[in-house]
N, C-alpha and C. Protein backbone atom coordinates (compact mmCIF):
# COMPACT_ATOMS: atom_id res chain seq x y z
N UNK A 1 97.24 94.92 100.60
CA UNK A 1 96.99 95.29 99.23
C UNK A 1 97.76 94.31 98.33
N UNK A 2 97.01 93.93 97.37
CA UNK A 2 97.86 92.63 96.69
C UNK A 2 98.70 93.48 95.10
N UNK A 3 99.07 92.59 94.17
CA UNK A 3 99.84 93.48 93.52
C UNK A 3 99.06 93.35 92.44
N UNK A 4 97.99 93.18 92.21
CA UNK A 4 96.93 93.39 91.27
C UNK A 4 95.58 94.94 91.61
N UNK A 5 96.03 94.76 92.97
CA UNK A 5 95.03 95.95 93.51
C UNK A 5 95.92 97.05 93.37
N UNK A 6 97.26 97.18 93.11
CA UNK A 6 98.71 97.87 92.93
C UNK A 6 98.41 98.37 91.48
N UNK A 7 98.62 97.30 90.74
CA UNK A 7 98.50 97.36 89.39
C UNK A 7 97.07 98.50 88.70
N UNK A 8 96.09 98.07 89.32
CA UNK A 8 94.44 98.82 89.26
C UNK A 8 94.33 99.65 89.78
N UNK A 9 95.10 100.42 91.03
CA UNK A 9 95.36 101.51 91.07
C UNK A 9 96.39 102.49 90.18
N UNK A 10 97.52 101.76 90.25
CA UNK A 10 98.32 102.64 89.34
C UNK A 10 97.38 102.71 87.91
N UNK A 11 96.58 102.05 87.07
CA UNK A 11 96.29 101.72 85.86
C UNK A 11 95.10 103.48 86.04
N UNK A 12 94.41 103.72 87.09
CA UNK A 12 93.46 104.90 87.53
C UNK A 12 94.17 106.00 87.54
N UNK A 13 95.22 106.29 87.93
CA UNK A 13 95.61 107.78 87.75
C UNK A 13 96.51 108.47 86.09
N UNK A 14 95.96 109.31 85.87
CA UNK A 14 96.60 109.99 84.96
C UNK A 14 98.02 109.95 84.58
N UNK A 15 98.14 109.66 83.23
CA UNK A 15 99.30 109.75 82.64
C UNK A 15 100.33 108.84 82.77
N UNK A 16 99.94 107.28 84.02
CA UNK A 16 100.52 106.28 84.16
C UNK A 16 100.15 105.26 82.95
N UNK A 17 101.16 104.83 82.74
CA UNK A 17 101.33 103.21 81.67
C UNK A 17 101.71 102.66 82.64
N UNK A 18 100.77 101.22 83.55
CA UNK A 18 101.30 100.05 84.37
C UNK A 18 101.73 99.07 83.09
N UNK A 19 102.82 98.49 82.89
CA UNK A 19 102.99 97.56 81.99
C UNK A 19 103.37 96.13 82.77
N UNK A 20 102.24 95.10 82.44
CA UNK A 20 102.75 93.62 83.09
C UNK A 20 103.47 92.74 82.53
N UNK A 21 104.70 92.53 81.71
CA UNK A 21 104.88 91.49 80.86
C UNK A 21 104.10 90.20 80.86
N UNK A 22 104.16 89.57 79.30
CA UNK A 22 103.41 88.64 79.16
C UNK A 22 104.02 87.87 78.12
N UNK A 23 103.57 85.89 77.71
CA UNK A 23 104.40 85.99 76.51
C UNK A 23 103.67 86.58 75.71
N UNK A 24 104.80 86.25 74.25
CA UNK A 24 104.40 87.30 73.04
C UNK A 24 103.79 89.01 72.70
N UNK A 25 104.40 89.69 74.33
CA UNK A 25 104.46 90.99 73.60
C UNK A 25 105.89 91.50 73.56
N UNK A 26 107.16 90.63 73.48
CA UNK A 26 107.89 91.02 73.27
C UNK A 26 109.03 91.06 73.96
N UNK A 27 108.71 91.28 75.64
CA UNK A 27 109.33 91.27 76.42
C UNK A 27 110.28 89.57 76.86
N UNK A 28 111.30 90.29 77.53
CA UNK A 28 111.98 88.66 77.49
C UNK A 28 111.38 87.81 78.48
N UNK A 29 111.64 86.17 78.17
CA UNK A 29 110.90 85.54 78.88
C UNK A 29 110.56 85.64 80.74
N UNK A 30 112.17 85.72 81.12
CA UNK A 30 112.65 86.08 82.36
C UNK A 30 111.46 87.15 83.20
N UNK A 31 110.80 88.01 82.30
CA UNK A 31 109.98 88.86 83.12
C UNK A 31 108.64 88.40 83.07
N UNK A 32 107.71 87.40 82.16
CA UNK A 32 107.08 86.91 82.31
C UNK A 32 106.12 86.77 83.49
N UNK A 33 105.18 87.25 84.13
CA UNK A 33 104.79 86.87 85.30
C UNK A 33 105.26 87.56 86.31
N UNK A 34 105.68 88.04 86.54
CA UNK A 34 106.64 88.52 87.71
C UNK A 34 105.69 90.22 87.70
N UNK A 35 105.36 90.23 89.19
CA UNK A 35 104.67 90.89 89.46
C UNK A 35 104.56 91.27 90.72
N UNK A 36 106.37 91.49 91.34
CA UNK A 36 106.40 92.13 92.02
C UNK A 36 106.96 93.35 92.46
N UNK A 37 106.53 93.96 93.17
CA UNK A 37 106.93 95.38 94.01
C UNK A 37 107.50 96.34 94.27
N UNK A 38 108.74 97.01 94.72
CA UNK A 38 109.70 97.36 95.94
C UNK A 38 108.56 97.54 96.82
N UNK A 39 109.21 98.05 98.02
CA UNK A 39 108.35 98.55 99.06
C UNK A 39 107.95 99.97 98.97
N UNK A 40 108.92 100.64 98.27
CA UNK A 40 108.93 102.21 98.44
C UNK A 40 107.65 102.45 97.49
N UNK A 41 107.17 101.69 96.11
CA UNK A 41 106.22 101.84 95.41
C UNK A 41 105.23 100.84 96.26
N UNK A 42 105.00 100.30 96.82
CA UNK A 42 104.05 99.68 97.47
C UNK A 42 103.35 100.28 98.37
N UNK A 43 104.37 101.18 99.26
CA UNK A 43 103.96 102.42 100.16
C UNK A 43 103.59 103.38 99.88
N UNK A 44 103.73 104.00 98.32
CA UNK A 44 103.61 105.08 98.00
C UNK A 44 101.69 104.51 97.30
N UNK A 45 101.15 103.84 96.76
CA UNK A 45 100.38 103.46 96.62
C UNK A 45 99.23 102.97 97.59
N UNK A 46 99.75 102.44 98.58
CA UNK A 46 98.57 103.05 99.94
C UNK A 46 98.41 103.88 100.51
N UNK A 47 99.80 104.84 100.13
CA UNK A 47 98.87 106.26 100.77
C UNK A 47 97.84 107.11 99.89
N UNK A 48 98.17 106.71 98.95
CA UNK A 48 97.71 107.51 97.86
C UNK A 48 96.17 106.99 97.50
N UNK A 49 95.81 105.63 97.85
CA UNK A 49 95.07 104.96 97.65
C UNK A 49 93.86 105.68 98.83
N UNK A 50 94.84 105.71 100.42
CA UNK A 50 94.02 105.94 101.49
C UNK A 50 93.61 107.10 101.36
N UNK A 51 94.55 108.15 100.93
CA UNK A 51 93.92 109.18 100.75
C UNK A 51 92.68 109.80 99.86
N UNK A 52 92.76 108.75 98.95
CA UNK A 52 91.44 109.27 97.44
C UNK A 52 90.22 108.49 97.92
N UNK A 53 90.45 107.57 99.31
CA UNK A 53 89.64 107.03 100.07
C UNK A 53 88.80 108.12 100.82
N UNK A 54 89.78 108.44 101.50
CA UNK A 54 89.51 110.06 102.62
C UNK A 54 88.66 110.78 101.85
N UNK A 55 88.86 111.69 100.51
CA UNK A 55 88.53 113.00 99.84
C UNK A 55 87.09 112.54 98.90
């Protein structure tokens, strides 16, 4: 699962804001781009994914 298929899932369920920094919305440059992970949210997103697969 890449972290755009991460992103498009989290962006599908209710009541989530995925926010990506970018320039000029504000955020500092340093986060720019950066678009990665932990594992614990990476894991928690394929199950969740596999499961709405399943049902």
């Amino acid at each position: 699962m890449t972290i755009d298929e991460i992103i498009g899932f989290m962006q599908g369920l209710d009541g989530v804001l995925a926010v990506t920094p970018a320039p000029g919305d504000g955020s500092p440059e340093i986060s720019w781009g950066t678009r990665s992970s932990p594992t614990p949210l990476t894991e928690l997103c394929r199950r969740r994914a596999s499961r709405s697969r399943r049902s």
